[in-house]
Protein backbone atom coordinates (compact mmCIF):
# COMPACT_ATOMS: atom_id res chain seq x y z
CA UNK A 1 19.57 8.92 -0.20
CA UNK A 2 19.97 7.80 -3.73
CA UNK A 3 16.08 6.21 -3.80
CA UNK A 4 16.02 2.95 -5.92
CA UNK A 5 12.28 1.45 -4.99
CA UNK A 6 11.23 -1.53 -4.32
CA UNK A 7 13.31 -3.60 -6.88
CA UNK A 8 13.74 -7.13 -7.57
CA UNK A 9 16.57 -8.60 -4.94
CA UNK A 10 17.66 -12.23 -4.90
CA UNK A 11 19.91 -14.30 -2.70
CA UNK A 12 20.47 -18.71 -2.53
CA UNK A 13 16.98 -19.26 -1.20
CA UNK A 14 15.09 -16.11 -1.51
CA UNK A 15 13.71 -13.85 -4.32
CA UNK A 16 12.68 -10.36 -2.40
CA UNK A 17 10.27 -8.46 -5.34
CA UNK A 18 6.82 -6.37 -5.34
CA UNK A 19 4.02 -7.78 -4.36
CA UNK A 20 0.98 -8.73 -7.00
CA UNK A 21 -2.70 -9.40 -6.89
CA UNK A 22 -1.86 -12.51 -7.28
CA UNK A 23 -0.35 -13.15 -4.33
CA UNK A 24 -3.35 -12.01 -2.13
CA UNK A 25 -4.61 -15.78 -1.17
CA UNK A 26 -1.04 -17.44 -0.35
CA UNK A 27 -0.14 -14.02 1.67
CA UNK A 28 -3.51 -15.21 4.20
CA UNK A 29 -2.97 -18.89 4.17
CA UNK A 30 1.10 -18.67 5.39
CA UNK A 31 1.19 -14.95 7.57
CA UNK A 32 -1.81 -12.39 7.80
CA UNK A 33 -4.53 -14.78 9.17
CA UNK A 34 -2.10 -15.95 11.47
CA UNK A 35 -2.44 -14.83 15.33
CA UNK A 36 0.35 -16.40 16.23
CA UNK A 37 2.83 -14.00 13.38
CA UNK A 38 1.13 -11.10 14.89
CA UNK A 39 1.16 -11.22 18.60
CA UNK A 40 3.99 -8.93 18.71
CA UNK A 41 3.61 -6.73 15.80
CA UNK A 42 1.61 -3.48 15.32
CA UNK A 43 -1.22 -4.95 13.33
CA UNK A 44 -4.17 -7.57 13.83
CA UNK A 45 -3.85 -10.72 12.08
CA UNK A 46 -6.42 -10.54 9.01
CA UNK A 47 -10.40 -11.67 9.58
CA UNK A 48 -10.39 -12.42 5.48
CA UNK A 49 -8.53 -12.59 2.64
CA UNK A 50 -10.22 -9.20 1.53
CA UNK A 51 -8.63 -7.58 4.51
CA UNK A 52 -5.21 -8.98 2.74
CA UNK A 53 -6.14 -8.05 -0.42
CA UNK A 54 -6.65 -3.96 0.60
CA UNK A 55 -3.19 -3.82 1.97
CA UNK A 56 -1.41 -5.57 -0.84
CA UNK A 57 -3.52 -2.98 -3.21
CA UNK A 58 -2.04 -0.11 -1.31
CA UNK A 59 1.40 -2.03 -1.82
CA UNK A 60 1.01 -1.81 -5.32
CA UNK A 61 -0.44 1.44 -5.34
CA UNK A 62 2.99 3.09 -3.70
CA UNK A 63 5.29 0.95 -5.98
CA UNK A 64 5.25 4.10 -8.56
CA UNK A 65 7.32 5.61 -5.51
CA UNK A 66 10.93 5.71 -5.59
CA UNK A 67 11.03 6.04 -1.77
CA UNK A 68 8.83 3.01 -0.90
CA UNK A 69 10.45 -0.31 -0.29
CA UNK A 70 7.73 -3.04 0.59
CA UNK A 71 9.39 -6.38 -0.54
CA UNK A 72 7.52 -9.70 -0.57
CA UNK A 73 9.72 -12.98 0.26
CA UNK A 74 9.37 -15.85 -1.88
CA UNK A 75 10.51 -19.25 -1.11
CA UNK A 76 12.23 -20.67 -4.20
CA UNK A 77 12.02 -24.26 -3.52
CA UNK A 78 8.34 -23.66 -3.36
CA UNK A 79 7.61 -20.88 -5.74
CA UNK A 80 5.42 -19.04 -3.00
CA UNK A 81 5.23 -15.73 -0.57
CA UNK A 82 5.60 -16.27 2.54
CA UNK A 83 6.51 -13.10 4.17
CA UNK A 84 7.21 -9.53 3.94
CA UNK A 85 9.95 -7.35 4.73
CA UNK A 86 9.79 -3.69 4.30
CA UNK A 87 11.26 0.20 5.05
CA UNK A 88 8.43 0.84 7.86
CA UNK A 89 9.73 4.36 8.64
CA UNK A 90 12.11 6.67 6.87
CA UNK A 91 14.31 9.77 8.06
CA UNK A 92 15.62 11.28 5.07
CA UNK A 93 17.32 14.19 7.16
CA UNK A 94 19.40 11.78 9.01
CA UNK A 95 19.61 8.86 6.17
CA UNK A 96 17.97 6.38 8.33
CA UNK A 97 15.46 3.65 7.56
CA UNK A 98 13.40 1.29 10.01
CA UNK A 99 12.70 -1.95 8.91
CA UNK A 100 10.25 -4.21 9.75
CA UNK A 101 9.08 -7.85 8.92
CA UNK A 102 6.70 -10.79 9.13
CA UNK A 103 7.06 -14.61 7.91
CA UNK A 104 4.76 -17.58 7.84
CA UNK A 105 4.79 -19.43 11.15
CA UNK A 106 5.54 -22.63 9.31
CA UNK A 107 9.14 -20.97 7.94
CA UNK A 108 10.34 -19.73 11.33
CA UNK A 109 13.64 -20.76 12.84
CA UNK A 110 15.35 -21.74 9.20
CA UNK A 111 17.38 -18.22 8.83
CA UNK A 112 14.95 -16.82 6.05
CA UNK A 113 14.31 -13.74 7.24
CA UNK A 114 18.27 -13.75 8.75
CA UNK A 115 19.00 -13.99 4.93
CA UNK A 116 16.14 -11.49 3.47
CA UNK A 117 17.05 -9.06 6.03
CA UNK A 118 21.12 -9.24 5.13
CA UNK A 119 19.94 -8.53 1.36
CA UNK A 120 18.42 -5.59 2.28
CA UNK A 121 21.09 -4.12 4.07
CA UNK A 122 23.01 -4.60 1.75
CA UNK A 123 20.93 -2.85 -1.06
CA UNK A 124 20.09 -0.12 1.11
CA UNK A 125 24.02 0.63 2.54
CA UNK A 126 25.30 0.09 -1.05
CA UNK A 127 22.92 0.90 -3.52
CA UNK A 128 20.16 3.51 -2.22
CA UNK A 129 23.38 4.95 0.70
CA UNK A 130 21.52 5.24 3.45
CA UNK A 131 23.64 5.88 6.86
CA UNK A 132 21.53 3.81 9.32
CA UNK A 133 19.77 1.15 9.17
CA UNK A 134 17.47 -0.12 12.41
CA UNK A 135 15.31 -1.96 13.98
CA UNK A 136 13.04 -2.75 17.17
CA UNK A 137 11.24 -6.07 18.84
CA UNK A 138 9.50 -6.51 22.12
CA UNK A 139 12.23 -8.02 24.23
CA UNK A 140 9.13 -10.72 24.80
CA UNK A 141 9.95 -11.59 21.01
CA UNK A 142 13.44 -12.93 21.34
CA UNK A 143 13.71 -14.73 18.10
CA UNK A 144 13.11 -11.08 16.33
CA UNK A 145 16.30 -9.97 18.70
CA UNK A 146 18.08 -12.69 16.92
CA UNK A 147 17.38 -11.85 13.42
CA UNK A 148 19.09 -8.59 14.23
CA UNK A 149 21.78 -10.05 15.45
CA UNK A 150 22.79 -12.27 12.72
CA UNK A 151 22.37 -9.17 10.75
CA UNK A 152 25.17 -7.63 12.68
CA UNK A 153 23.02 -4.75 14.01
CA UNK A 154 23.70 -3.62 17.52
CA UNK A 155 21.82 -3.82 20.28
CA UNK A 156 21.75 -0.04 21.61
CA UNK A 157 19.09 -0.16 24.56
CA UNK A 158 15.56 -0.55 25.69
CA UNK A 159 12.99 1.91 25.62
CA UNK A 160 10.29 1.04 28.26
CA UNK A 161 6.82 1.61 27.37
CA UNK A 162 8.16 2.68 23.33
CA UNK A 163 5.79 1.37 21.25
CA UNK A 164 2.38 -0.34 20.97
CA UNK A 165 1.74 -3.74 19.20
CA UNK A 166 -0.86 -6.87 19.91
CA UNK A 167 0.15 -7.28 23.48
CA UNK A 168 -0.59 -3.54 24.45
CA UNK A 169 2.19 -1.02 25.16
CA UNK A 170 5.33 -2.29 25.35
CA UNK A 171 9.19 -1.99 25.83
CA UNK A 172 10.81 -1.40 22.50
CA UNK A 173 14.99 -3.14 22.04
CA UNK A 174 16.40 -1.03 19.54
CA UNK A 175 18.91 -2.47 17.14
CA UNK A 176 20.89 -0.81 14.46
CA UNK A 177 23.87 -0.90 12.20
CA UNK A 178 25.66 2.10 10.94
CA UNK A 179 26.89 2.47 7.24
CA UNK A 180 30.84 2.78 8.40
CA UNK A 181 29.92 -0.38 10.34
CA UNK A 182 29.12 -2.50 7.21
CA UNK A 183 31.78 -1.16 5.17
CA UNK A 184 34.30 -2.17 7.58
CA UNK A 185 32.44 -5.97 7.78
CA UNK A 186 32.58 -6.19 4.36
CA UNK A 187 36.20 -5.31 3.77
């Protein structure tokens, strides 16, 4: 892999960039107090804003890193974060990266994180030349399923009783799109 970091990314809507200290409060008001954004991920929605603030500080912390890639989504029309979207795992033997995201409840169902996500791929097949590129959601999370979709990754089977998020252990869809796979796409 040809690490790049975390660097600034934009598309129409979207500018994907590091997270600052600043962006501590708007992060709990629109996703990490929310129970509702984390029912089916792998964390517990935040009791305070400190609880925010100590994972964005370990963001920034890793940002010297060329091998982290922990992007925050900011709405242009409203000059604000309101999600995240990140490498969550990383095989560097196999070029593979895991991706994983969260969005303010109040900015679901508009293609945002469709669009975020298809940035990504793109800087990571293109620019950083990774070979795969996947992802997983509890099948009782459909509308994750469809992200990945959109995205054009494949869906390549469940694994029962995978992985462990809010709802206890659960089935894990896995989705993924292979670097020969985009190229052809985008030819």
């Amino acid at each position: 892999m040809n690490h790049k970091g975390t660097v600034k990314l934009c598309t129409e809507r979207l500018i994907l960039r590091r997270f600052e200290a600043s962006d501590v409060e708007i992060a709990y008001k629109n996703w990490t107090s929310d129970r509702e954004v984390t029912k089916y991920l792998t964390w517990k929605a935040h009791n305070s804003a400190s609880e925010t603030q100590d994972v964005i500080s370990s963001w920034i912390n890793n940002y010297n890193k060329e091998n982290f890639y922990q992007w925050a989504i900011e709405l242009k029309e409203i000059d604000e974060v309101i999600g995240t979207i990140s490498v969550v795992n990383m095989n560097e033997k196999v070029n593979k990266v895991h991706i994983g995201y969260a969005i303010g409840r109040k900015f679901w169902n508009r293609g945002i994180v469709t669009e975020a996500f298809k940035r990504i791929i793109k800087f990571l097949f293109e620019e950083v030349e990774v070979n795969r590129i996947e992802s997983q959601f509890d099948p009782n999370n459909p509308a994750s399923g469809k992200v990945m979709e959109n995205c054009g990754l494949k869906f390549e089977g469940i694994l029962r009783d995978y992985d462990y998020n809010n709802q206890g252990v659960v089935d894990a869809s896995m989705h993924a799109i292979l670097k020969n796979e985009y190229f052809i796409k985008i030819k």
